[in-house]
C-alpha atoms as a PDB file:
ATOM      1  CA  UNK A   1      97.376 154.564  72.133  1.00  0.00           C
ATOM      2  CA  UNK A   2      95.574 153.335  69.267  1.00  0.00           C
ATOM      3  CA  UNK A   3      94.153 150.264  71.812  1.00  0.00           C
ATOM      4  CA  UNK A   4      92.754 152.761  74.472  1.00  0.00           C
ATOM      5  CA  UNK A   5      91.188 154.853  71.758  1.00  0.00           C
ATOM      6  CA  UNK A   6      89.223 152.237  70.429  1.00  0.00           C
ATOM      7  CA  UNK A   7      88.401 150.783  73.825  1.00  0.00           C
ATOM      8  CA  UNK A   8      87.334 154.162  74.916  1.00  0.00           C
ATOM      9  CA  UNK A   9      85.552 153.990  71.651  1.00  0.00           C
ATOM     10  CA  UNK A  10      83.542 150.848  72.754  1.00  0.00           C
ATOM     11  CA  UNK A  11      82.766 152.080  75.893  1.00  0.00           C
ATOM     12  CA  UNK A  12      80.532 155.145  74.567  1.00  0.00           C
ATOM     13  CA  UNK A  13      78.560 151.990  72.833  1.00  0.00           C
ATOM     14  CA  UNK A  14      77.472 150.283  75.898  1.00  0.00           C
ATOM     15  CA  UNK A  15      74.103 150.792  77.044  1.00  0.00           C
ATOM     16  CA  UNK A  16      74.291 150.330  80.532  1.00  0.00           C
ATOM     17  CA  UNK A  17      71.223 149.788  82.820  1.00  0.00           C
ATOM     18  CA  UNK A  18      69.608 152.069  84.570  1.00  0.00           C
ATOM     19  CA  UNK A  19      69.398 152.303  88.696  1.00  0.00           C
ATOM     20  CA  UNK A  20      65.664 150.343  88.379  1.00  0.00           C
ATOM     21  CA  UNK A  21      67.134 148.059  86.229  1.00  0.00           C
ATOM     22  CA  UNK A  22      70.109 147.263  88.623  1.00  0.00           C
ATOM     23  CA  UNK A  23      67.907 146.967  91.735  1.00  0.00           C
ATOM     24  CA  UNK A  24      65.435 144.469  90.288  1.00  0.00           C
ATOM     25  CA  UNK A  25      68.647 142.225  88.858  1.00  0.00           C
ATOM     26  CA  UNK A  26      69.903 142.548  92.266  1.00  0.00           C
ATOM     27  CA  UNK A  27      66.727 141.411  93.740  1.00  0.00           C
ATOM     28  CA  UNK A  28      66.711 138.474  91.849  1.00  0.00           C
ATOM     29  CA  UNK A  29      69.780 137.184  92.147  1.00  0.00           C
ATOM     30  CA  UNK A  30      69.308 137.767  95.700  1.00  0.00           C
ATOM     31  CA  UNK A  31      65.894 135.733  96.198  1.00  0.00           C
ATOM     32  CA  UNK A  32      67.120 132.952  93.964  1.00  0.00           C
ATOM     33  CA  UNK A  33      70.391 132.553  96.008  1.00  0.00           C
ATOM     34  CA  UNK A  34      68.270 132.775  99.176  1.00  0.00           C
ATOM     35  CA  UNK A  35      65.806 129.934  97.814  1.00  0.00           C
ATOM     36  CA  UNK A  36      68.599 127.435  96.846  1.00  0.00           C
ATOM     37  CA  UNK A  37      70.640 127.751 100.127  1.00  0.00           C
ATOM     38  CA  UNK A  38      67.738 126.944 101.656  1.00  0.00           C
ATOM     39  CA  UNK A  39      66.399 124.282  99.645  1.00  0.00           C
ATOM     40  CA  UNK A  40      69.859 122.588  99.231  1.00  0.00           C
ATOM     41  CA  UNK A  41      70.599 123.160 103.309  1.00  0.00           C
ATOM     42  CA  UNK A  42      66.971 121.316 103.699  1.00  0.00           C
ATOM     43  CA  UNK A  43      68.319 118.533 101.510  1.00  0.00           C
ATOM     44  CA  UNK A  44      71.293 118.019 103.275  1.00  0.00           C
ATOM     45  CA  UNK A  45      69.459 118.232 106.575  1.00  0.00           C
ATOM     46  CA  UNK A  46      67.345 115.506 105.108  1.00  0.00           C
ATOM     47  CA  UNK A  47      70.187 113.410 103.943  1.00  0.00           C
ATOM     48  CA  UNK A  48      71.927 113.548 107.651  1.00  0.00           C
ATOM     49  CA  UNK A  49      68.575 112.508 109.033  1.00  0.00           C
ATOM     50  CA  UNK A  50      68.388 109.927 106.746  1.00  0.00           C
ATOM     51  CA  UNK A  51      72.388 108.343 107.197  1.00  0.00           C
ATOM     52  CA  UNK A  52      71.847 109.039 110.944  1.00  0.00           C
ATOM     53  CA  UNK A  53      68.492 107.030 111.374  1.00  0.00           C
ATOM     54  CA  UNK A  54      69.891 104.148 109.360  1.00  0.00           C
ATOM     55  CA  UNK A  55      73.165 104.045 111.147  1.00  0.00           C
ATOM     56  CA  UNK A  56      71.906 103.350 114.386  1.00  0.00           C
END
């Protein structure tokens, strides 16, 4: 019991974000993940341009 206690304890420390907080992180990680799928999918579109040209 002693454990839970003190982890409910900890708990009532956190200072959690609020909703605007979570949407903007959400956003971001979002746009960022959107940007690098692209990027790295143009990349290896390139690449197999690339080994296709100079394989035929």
């Amino acid at each position: 019991m002693k454990f839970i206690d003190s982890v409910i304890d900890e708990m009532h420390k956190v200072t959690w974000p609020t909703f605007n907080e979570n949407v903007r992180d959400t956003t971001i990680v979002l746009l960022t993940s959107a940007f690098f799928g692209l990027f790295l999918g143009g990349v290896d579109w390139l690449l197999q341009q690339g080994i296709t040209f100079l394989s035929n």
